[in-house]
Protein backbone atom coordinates (compact mmCIF):
# COMPACT_ATOMS: atom_id res chain seq x y z
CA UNK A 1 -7.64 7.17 -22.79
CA UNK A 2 -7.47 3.87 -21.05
CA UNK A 3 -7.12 4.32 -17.09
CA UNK A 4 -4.57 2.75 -15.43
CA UNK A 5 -5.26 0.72 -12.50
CA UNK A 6 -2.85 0.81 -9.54
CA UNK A 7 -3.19 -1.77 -6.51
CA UNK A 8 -1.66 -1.33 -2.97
CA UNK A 9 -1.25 -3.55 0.44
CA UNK A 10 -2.20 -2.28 3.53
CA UNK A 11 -0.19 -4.90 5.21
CA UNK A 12 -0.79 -5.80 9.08
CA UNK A 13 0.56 -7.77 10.99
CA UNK A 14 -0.23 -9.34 14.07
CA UNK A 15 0.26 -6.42 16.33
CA UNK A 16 -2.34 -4.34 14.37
CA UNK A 17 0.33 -2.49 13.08
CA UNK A 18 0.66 -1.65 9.18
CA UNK A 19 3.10 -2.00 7.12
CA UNK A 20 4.42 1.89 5.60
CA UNK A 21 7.26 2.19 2.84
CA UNK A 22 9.55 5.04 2.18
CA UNK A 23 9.70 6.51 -1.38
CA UNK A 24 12.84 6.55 -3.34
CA UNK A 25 11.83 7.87 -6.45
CA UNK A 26 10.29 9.64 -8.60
CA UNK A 27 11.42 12.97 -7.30
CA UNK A 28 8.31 14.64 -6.36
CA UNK A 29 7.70 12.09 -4.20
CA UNK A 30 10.50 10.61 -2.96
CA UNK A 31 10.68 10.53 0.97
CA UNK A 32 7.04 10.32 1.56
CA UNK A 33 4.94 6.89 2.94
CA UNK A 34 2.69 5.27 0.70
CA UNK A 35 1.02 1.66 0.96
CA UNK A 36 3.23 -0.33 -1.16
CA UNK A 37 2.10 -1.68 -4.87
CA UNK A 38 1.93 -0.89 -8.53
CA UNK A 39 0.34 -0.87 -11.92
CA UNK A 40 -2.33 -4.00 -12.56
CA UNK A 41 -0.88 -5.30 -15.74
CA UNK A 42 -2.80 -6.94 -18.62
CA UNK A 43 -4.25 -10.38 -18.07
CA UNK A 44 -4.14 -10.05 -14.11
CA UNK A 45 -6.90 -9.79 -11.33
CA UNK A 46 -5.84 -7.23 -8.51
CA UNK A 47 -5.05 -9.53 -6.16
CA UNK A 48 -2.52 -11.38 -8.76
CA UNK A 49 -1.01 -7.81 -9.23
CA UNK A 50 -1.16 -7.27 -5.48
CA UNK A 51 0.78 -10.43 -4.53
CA UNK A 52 3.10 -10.12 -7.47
CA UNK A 53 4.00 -6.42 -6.41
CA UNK A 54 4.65 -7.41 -3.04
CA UNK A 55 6.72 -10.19 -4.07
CA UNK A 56 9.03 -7.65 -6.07
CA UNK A 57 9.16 -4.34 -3.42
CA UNK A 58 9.16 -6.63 -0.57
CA UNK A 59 10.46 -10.04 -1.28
CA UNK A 60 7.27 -11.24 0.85
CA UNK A 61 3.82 -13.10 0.09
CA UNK A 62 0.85 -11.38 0.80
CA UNK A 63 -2.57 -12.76 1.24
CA UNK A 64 -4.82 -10.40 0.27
CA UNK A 65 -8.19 -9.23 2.15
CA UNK A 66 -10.93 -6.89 1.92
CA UNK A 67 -10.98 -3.32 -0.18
CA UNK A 68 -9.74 -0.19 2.41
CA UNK A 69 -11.88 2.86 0.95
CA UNK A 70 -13.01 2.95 -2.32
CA UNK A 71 -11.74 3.67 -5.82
CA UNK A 72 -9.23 7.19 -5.47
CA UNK A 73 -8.69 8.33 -8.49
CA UNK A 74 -5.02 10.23 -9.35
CA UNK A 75 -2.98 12.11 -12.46
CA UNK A 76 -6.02 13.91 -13.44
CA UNK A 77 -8.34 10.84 -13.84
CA UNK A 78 -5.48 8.91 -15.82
CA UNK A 79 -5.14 6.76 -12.57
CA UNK A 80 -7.36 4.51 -10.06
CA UNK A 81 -5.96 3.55 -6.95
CA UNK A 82 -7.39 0.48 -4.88
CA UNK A 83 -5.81 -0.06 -1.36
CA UNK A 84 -6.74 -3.85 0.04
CA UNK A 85 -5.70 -5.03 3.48
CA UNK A 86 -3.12 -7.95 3.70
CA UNK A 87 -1.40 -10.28 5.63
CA UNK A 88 1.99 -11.32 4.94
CA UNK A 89 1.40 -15.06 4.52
CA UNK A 90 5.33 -15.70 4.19
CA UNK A 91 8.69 -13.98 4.27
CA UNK A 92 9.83 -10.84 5.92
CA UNK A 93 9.24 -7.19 4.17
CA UNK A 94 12.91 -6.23 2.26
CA UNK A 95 14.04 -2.99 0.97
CA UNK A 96 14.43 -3.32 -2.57
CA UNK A 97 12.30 -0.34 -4.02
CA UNK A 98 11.96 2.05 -0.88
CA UNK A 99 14.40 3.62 1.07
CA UNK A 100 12.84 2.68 4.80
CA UNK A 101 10.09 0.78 5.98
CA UNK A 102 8.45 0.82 9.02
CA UNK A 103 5.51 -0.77 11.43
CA UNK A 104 3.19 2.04 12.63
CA UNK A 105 0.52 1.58 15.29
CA UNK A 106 -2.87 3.41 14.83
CA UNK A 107 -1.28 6.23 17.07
CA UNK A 108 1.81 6.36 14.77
CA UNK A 109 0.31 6.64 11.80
CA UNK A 110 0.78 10.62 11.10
CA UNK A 111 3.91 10.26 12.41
CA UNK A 112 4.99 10.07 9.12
CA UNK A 113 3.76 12.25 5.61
CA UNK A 114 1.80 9.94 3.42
CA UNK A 115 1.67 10.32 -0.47
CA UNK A 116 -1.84 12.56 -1.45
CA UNK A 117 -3.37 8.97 -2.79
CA UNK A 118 -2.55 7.20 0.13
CA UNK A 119 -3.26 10.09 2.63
CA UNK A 120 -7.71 10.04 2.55
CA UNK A 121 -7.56 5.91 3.44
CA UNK A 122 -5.50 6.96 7.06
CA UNK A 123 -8.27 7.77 9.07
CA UNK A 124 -10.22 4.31 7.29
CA UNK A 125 -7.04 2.61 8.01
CA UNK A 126 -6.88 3.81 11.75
CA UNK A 127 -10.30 2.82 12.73
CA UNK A 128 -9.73 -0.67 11.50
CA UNK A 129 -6.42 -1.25 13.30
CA UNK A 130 -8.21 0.22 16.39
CA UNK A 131 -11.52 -2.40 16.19
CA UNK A 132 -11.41 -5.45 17.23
């Protein structure tokens, strides 16, 4: 079984605040906050899936930094997830696949439930929006 490689944006901007996007489907996890991305498809680096991803969910260009955490692997081992900071390097975040979106500050960020894949990189996540 091939794994399937999944690639998210930890998108802040110049606040220190990241990016978080609402679920709207599938069902089990619709309504909870995950670092928005997809699937890496053939033929593409992660950071060509990254920007590509983020061009579709959020209408914006990303430029993409370093890793956030290491590989988390999902669905039983069927899935890696990689979560890279970003910078939106043009355009402002749309809702096309989520149902909210919203700017959270390193105190705000378990304001809202995070998806289980998403959820270990928060505390990672926190510490870098706090350092400066």
């Amino acid at each position: 079984m091939k794994q399937i490689t999944v690639v998210a944006a930890a998108i802040i901007d110049p606040q220190r605040r990241v990016l978080a996007a609402r679920r709207a489907a599938p069902s089990h996890s619709a309504g909870m906050w995950e670092f928005p991305g997809g699937k890496v498809e053939p033929g593409e680096t992660d950071s060509q899936a990254l920007i590509r991803e983020c061009r579709e969910e959020l209408s914006v260009t990303v430029e993409p930094g370093e890793r956030l955490g290491t590989d988390i692997v999902i669905g039983g081992g069927s899935t890696v997830l990689r979560v890279w900071l970003a910078t939106i390097s043009s355009g402002t975040p749309q809702l096309i696949d989520h149902t909210e979106l919203r700017w959270l500050a390193s105190d705000e960020l378990d304001t809202v439930r995070w998806l289980p894949a998403d959820a270990p990189l928060v505390n990672e996540l926190r510490s870098r929006l706090t350092a400066q």
